[in-house]
C-alpha atoms as a PDB file:
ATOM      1  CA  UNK A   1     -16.050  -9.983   1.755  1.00  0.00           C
ATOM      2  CA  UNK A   2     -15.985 -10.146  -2.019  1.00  0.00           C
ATOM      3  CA  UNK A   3     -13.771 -12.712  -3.401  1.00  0.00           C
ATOM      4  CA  UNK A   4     -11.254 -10.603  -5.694  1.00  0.00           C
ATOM      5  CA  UNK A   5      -8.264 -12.729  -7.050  1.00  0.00           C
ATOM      6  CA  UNK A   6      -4.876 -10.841  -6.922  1.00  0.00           C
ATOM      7  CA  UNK A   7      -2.101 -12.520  -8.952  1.00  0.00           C
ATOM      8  CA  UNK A   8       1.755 -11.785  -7.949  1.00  0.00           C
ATOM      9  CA  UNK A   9       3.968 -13.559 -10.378  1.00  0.00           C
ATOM     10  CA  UNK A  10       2.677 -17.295  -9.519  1.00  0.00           C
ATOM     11  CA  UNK A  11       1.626 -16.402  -6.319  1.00  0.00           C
ATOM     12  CA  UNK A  12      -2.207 -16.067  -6.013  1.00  0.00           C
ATOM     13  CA  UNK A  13      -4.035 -14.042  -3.207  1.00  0.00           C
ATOM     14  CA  UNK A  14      -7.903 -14.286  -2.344  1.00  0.00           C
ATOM     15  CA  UNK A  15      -8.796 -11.142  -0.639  1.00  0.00           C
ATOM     16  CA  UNK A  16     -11.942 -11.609  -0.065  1.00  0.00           C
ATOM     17  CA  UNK A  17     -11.156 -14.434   1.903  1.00  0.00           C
ATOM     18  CA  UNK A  18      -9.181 -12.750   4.635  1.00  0.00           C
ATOM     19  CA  UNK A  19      -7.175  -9.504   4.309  1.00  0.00           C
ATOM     20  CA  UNK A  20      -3.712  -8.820   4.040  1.00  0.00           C
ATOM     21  CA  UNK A  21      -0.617  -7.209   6.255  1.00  0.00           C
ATOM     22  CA  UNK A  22       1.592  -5.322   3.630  1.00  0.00           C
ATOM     23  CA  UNK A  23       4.332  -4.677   6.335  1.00  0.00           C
ATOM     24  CA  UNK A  24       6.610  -0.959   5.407  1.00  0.00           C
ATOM     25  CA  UNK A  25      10.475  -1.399   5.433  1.00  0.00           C
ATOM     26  CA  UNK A  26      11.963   1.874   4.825  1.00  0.00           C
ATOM     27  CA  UNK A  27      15.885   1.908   3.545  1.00  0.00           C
ATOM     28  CA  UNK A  28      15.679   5.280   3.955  1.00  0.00           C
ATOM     29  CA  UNK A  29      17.808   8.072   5.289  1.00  0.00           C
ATOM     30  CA  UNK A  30      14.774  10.491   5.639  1.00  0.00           C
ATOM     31  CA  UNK A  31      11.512   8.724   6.768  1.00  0.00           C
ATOM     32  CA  UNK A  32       9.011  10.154   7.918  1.00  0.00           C
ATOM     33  CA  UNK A  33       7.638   7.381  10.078  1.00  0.00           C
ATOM     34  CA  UNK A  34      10.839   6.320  11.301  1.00  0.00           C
ATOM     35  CA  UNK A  35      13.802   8.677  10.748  1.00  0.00           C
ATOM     36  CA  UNK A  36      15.867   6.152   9.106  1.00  0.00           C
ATOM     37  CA  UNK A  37      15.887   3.838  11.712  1.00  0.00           C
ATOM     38  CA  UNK A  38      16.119   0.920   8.873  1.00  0.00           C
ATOM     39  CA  UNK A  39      19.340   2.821   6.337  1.00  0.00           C
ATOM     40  CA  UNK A  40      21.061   0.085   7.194  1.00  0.00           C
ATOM     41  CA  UNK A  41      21.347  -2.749   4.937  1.00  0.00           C
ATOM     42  CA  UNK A  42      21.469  -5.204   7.630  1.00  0.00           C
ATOM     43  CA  UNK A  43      19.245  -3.395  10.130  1.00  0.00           C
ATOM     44  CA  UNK A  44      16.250  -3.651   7.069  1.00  0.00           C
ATOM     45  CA  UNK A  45      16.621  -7.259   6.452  1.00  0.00           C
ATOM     46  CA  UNK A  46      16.525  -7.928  10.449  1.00  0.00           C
ATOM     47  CA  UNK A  47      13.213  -5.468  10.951  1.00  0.00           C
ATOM     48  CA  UNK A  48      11.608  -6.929   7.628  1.00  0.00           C
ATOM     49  CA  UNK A  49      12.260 -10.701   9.454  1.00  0.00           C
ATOM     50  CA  UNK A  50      10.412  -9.097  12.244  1.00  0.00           C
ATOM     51  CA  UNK A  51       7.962  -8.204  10.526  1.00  0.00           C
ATOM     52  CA  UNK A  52       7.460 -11.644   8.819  1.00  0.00           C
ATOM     53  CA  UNK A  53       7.077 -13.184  12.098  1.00  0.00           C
ATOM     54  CA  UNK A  54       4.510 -10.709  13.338  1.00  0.00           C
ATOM     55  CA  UNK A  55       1.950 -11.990  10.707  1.00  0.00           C
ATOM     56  CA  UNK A  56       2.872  -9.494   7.789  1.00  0.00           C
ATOM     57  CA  UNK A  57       1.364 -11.616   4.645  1.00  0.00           C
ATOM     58  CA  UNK A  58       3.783  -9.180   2.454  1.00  0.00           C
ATOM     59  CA  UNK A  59       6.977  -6.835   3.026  1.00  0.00           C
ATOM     60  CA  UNK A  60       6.960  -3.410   1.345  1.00  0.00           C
ATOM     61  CA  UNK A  61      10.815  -2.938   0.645  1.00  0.00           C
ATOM     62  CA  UNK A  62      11.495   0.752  -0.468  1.00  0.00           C
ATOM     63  CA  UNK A  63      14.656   2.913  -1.256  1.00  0.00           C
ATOM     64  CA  UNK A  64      13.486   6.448  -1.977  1.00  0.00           C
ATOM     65  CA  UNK A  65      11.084   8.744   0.756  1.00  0.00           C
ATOM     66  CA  UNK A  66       7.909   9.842  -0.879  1.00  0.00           C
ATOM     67  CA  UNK A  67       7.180  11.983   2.078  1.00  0.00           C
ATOM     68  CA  UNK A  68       5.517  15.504   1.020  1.00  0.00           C
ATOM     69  CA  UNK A  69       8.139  17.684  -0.435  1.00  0.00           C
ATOM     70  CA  UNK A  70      10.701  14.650  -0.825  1.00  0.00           C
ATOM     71  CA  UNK A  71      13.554  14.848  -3.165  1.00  0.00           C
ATOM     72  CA  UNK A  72      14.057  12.335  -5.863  1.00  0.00           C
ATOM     73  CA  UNK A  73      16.871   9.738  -4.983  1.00  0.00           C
ATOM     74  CA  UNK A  74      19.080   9.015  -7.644  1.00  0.00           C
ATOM     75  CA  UNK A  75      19.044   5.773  -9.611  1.00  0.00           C
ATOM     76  CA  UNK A  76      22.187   4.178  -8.315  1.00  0.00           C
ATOM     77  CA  UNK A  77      21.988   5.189  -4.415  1.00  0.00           C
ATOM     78  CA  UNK A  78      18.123   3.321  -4.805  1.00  0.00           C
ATOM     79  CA  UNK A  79      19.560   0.459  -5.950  1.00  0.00           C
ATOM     80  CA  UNK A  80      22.239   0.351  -3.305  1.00  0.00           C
ATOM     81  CA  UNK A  81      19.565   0.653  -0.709  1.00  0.00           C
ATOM     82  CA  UNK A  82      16.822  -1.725  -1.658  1.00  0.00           C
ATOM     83  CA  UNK A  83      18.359  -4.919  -4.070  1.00  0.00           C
ATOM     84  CA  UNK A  84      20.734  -5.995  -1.310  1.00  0.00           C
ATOM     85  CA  UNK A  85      17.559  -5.778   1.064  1.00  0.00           C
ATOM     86  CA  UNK A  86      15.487  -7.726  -0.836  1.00  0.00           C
ATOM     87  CA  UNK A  87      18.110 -10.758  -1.529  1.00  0.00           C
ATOM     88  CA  UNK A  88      18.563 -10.820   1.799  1.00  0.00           C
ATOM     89  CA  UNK A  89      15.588 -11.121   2.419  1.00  0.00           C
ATOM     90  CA  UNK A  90      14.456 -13.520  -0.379  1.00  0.00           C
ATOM     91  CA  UNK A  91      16.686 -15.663   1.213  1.00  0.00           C
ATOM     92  CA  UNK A  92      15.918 -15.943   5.032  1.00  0.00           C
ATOM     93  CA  UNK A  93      11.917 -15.643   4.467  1.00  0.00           C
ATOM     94  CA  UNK A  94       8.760 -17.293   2.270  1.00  0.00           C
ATOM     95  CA  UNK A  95       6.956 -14.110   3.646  1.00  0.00           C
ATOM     96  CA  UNK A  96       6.266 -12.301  -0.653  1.00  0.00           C
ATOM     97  CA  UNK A  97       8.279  -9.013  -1.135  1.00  0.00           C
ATOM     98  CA  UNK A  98       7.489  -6.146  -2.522  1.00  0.00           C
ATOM     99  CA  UNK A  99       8.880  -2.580  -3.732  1.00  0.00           C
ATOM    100  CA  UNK A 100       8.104   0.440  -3.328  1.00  0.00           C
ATOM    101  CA  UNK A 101       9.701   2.493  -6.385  1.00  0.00           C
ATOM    102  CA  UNK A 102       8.670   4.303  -9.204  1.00  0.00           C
ATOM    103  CA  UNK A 103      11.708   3.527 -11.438  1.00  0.00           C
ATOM    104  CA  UNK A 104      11.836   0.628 -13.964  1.00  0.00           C
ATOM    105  CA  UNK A 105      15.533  -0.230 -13.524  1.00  0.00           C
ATOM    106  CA  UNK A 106      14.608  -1.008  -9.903  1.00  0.00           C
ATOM    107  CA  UNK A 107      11.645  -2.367 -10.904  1.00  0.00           C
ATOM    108  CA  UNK A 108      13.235  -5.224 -12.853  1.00  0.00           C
ATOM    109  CA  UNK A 109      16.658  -5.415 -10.536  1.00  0.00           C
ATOM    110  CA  UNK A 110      13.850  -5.652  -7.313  1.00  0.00           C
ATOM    111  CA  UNK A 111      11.770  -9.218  -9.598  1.00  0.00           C
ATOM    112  CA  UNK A 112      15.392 -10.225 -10.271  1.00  0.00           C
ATOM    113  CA  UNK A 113      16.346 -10.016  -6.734  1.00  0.00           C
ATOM    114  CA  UNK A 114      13.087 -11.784  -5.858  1.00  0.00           C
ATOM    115  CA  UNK A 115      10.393  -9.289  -5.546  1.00  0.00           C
ATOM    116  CA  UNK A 116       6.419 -10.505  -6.559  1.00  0.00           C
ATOM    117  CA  UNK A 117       5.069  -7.271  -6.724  1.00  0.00           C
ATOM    118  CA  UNK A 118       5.495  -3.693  -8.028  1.00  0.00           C
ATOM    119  CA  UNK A 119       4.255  -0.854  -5.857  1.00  0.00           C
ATOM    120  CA  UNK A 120       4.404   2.570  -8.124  1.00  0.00           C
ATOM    121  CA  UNK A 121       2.936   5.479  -6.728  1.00  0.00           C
ATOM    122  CA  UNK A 122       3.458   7.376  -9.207  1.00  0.00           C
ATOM    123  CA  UNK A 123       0.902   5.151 -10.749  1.00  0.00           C
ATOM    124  CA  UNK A 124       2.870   3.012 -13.219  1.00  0.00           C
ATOM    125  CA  UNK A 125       2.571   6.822 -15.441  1.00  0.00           C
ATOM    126  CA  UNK A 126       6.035   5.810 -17.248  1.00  0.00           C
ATOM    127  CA  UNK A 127       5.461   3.673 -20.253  1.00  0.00           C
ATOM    128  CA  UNK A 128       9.109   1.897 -19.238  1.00  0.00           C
ATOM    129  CA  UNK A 129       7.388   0.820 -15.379  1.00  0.00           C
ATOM    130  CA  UNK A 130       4.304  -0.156 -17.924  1.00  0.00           C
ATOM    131  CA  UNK A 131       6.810  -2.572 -19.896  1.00  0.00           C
ATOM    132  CA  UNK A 132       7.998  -3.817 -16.774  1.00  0.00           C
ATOM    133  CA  UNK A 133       4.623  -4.483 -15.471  1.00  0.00           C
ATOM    134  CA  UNK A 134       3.716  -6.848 -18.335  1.00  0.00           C
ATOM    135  CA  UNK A 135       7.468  -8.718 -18.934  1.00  0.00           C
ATOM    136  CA  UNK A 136       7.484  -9.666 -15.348  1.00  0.00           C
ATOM    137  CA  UNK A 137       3.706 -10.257 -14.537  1.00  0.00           C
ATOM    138  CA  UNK A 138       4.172  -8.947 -11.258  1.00  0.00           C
ATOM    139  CA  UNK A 139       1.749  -8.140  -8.663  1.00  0.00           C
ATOM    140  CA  UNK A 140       0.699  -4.295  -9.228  1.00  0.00           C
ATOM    141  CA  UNK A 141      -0.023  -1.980  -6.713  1.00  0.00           C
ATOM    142  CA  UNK A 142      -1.140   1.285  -9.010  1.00  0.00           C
ATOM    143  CA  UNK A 143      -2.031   4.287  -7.031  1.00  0.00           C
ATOM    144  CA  UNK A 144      -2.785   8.174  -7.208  1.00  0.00           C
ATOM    145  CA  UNK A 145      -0.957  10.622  -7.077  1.00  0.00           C
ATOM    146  CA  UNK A 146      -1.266  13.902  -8.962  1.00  0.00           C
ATOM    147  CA  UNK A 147       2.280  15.444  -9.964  1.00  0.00           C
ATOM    148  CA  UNK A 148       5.389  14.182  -7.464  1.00  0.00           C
ATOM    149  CA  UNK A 149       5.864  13.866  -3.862  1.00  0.00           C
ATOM    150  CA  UNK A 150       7.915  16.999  -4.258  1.00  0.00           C
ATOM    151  CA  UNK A 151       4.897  19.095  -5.601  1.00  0.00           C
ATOM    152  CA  UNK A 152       1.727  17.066  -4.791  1.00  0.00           C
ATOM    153  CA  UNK A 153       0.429  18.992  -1.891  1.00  0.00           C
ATOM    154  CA  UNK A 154       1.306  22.168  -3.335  1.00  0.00           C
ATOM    155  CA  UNK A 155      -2.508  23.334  -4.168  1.00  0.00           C
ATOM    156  CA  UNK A 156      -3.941  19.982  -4.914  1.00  0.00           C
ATOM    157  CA  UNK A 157      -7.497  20.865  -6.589  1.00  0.00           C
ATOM    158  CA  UNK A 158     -10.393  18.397  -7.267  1.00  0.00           C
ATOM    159  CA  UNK A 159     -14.141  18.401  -8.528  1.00  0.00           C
ATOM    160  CA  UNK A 160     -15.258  15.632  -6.588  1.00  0.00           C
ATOM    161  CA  UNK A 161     -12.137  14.439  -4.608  1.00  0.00           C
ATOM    162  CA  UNK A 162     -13.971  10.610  -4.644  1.00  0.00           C
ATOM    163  CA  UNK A 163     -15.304  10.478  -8.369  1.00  0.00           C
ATOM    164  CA  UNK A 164     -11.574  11.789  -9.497  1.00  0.00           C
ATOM    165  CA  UNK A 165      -9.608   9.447  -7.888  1.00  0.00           C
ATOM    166  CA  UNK A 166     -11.879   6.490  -8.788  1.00  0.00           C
ATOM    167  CA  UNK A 167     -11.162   7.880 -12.827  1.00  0.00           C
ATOM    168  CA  UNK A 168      -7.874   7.915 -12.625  1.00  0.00           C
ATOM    169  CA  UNK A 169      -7.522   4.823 -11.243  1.00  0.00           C
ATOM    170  CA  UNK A 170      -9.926   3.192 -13.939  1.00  0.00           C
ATOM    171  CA  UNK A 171      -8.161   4.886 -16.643  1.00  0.00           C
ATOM    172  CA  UNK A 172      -4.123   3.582 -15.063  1.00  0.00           C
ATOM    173  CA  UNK A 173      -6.173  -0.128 -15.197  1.00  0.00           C
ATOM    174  CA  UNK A 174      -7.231   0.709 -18.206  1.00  0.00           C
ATOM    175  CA  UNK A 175      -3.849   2.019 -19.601  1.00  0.00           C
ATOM    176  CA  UNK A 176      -2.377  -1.446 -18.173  1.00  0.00           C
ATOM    177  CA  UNK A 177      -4.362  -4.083 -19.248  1.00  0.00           C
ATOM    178  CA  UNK A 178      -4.351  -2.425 -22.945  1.00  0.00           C
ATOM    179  CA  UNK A 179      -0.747  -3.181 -22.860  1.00  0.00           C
ATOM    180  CA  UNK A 180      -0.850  -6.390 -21.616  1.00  0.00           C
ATOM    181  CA  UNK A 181      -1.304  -7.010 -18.211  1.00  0.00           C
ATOM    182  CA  UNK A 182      -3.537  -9.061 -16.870  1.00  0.00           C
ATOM    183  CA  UNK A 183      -6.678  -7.879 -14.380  1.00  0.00           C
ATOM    184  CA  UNK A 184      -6.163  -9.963 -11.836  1.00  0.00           C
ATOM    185  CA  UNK A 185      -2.411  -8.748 -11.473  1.00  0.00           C
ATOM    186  CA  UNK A 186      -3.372  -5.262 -10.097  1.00  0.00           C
ATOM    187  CA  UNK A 187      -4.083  -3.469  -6.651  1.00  0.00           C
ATOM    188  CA  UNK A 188      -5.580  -0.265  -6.871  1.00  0.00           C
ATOM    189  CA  UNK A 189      -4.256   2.591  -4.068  1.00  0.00           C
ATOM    190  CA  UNK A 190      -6.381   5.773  -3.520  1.00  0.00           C
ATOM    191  CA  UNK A 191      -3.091   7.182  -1.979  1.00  0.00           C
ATOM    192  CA  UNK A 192      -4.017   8.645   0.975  1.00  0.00           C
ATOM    193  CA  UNK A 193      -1.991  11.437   1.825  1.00  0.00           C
ATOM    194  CA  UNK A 194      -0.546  12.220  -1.359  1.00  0.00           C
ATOM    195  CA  UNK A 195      -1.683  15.240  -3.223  1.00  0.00           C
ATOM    196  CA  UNK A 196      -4.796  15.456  -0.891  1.00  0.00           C
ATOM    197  CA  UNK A 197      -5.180  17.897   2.870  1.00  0.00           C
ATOM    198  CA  UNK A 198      -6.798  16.359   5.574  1.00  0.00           C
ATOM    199  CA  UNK A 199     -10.304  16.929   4.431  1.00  0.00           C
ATOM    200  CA  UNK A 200      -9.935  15.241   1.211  1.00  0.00           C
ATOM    201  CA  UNK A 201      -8.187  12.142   2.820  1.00  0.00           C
ATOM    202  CA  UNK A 202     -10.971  12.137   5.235  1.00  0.00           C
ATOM    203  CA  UNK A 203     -13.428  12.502   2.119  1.00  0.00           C
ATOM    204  CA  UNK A 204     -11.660   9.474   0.024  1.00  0.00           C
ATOM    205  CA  UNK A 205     -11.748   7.416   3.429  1.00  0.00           C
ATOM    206  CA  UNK A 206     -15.622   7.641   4.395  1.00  0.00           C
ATOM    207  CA  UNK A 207     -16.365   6.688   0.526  1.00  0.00           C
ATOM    208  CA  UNK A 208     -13.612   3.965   0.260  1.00  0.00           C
ATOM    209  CA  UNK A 209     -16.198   1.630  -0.549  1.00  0.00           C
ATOM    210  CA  UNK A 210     -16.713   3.938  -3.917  1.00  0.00           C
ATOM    211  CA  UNK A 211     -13.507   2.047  -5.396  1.00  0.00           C
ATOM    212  CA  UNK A 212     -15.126  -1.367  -5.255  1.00  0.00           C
ATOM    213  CA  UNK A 213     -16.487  -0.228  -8.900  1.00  0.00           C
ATOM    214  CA  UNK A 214     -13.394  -0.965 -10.513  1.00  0.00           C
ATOM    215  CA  UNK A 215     -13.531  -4.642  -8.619  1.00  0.00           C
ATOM    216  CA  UNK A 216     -10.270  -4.686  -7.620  1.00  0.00           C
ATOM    217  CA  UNK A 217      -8.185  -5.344  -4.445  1.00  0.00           C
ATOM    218  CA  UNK A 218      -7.754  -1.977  -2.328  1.00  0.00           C
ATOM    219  CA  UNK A 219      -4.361  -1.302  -1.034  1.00  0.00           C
ATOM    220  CA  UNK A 220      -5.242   1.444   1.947  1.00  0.00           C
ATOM    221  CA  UNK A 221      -1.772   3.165   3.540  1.00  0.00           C
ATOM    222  CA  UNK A 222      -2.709   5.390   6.396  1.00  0.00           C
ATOM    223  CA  UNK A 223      -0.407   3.976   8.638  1.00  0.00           C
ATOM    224  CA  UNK A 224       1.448   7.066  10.903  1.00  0.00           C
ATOM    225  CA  UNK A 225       0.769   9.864   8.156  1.00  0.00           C
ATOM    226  CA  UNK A 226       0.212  13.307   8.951  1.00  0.00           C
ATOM    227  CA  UNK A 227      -3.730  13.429   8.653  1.00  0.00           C
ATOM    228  CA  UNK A 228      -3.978  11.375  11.417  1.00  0.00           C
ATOM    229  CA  UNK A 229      -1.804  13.680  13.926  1.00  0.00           C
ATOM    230  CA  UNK A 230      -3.627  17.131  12.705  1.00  0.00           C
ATOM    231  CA  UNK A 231      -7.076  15.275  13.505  1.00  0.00           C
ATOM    232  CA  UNK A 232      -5.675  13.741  16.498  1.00  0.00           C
ATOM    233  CA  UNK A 233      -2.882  15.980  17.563  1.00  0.00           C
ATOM    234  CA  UNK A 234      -0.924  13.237  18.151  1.00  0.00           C
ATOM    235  CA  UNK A 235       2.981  12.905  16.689  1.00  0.00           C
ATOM    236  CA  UNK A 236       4.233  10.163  14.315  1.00  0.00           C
ATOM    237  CA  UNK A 237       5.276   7.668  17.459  1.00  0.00           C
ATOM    238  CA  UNK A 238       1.904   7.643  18.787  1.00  0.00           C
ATOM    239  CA  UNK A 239      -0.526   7.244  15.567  1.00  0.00           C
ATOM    240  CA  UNK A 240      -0.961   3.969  16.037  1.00  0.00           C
ATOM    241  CA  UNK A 241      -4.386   3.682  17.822  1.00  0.00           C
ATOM    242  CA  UNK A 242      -5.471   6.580  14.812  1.00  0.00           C
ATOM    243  CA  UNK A 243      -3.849   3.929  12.471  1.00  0.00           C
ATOM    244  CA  UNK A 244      -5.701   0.869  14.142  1.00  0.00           C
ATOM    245  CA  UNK A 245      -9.110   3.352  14.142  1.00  0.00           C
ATOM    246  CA  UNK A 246      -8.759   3.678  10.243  1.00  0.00           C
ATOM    247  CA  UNK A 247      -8.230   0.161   9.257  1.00  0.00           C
ATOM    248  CA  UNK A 248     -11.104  -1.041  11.243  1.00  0.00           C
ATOM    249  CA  UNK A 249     -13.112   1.261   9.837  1.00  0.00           C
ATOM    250  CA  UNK A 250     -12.358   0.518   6.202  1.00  0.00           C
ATOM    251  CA  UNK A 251     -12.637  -3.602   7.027  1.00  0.00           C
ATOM    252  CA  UNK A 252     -16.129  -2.729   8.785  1.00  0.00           C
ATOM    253  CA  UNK A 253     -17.461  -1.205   5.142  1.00  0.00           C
ATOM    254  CA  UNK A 254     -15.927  -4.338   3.440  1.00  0.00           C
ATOM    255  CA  UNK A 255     -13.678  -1.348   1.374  1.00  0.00           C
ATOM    256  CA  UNK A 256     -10.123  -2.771   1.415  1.00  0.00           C
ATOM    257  CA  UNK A 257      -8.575  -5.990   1.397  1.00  0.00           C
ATOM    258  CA  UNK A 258      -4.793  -4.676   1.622  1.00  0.00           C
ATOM    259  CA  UNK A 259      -3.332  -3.169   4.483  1.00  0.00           C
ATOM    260  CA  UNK A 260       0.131  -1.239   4.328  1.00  0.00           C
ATOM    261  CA  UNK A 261       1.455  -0.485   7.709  1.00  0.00           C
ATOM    262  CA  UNK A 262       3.831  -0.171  10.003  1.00  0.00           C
ATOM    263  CA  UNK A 263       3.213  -2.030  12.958  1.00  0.00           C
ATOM    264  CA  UNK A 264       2.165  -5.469  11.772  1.00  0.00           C
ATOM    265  CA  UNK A 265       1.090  -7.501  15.043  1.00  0.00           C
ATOM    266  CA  UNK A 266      -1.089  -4.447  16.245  1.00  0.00           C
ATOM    267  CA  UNK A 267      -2.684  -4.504  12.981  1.00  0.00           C
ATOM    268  CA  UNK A 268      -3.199  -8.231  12.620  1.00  0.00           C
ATOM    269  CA  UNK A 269      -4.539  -8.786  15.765  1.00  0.00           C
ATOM    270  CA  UNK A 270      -6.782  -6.208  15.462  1.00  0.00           C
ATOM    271  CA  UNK A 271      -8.394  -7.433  11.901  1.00  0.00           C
ATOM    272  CA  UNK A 272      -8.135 -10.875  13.142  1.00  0.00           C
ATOM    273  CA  UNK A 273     -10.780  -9.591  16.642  1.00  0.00           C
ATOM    274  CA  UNK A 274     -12.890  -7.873  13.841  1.00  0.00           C
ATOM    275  CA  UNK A 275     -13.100 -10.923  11.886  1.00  0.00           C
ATOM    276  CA  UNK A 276     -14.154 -13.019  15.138  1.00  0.00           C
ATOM    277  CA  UNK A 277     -16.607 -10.478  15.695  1.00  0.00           C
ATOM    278  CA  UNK A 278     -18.343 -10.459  12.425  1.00  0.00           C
ATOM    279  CA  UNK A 279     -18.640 -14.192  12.362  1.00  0.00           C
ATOM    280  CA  UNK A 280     -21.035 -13.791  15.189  1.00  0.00           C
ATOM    281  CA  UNK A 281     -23.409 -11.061  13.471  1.00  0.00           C
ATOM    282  CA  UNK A 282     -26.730 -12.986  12.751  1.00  0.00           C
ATOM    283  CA  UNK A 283     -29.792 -11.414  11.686  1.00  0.00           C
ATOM    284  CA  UNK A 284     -32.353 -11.297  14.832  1.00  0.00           C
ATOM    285  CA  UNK A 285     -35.999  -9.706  13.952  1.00  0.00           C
ATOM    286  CA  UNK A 286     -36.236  -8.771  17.508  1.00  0.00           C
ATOM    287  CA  UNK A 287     -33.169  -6.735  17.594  1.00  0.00           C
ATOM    288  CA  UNK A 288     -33.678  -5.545  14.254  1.00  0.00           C
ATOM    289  CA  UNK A 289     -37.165  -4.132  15.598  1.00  0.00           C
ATOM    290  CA  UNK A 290     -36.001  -2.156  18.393  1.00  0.00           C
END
């Protein structure tokens, strides 16, 4: 894999020397993935401790569904959810946190609260999350998504699904490091799922390695979404082996470094037996010749 630094307030990730578990904690009442198993406070923190000891190399703390068709949470019932989450957590693990939120007052409550990195996917499109992003030099995770979760897969339309996606992401970079942030900070998401049918997630997946123009880390987040069950037929509790499928897949083309998921161990152990595997590929003019 290609070395690409990723820098999360102090904390410094090589992803091209092994990849990483971004595990999901959803303080949610309205999941899709898990029904809001997790709502409570003290139910998160014990799942995202889980997690941590499952291998996740980050935690993925979020307050507000982005689900197709979701509802926007309000300001104060997201910070409810997620700040005493992450303290909570900040306190009983080393394991980095993150959050999931596209607002900039739980942006900067979430760093406060000790969270390394900022995962918008909305795509950091509000100058205020943009401000944020450079005061606290947080770890970025900047993906697409065209309009909101509540109208994104209303009649999502693209040109060329692949050479879109890779533009918008080069210009939010762009938009970001103008302002001050530095490279090395940011994660790039094509945001699977969101504002794309099944065909153009499938599209964006066999080209993943498309995004490695814009040489930076590659957050994928498949994990349980509703692609997978309409090619597999398979409901949200039983994705995982379409989950597993997808993530070896993308490792195999060297086309993401960051996985967001929600079953950690299954996913670590099964980029850890990929990673054994590829140690032992060797080139062999005998077996190339057959």
């Amino acid at each position: 894999m290609k070395p690409i630094v990723w820098n999360c307030r102090g904390l410094t990730f090589d992803t091209g020397r092994q990849p990483l578990v971004l595990g999901v904690v959803n303080v949610t009442p309205d999941s899709f993935s898990d029904g809001g198993r997790f709502f409570d406070p003290a139910r998160a923190t014990d799942h995202a401790l889980k997690l941590a000891a499952e291998g996740a190399d980050l935690l993925d703390i979020g307050g507000e569904s982005t689900r197709p068709g979701a509802t926007p949470t309000p300001l104060a019932d997201e910070l409810a959810r997620v700040i005493p989450v992450i303290e909570a957590v900040a306190r009983r693990t080393t394991t980095p946190i993150s959050v999931d939120t596209m607002k900039p007052e739980v942006a900067r409550a979430a760093v406060a609260a000790g969270a390394k990195v900022l995962n918008d996917v909305s795509g950091f499109r509000d100058p205020e999350m943009v401000r944020v992003a450079v005061e606290t030099r947080a770890g970025l995770i900047v993906m697409h998504m065209p309009g909101t979760p509540m109208t994104m897969n209303d009649a999502p339309v693209y040109r060329d699904i692949v050479a879109d996606v890779v533009e918008y992401l080069r210009g939010r970079v762009e938009v970001l490091t103008r302002a001050g942030v530095n490279p090395a900070c940011i994660a790039i998401d094509p945001g699977i799922g969101f504002g794309k049918f099944t065909d153009h997630s499938l599209t964006v997946l066999a080209n993943l390695s498309a995004f490695g123009v814009l040489n930076r880390p590659v957050v994928l987040g498949v994990s349980r979404k509703g692609f997978l069950g309409r090619v597999t037929g398979r409901e949200v509790a039983d994705r995982m082996p379409a989950s597993l499928a997808v993530a070896c897949f993308a490792l195999a083309a060297n086309a993401a470094q960051i996985f967001r998921v929600h079953d950690v161990g299954p996913t670590r152990d099964a980029l850890v037996m990929h990673a054994a595997i590829a140690k032992f590929r060797t080139p062999s003019p005998l077996r190339d010749s057959l």
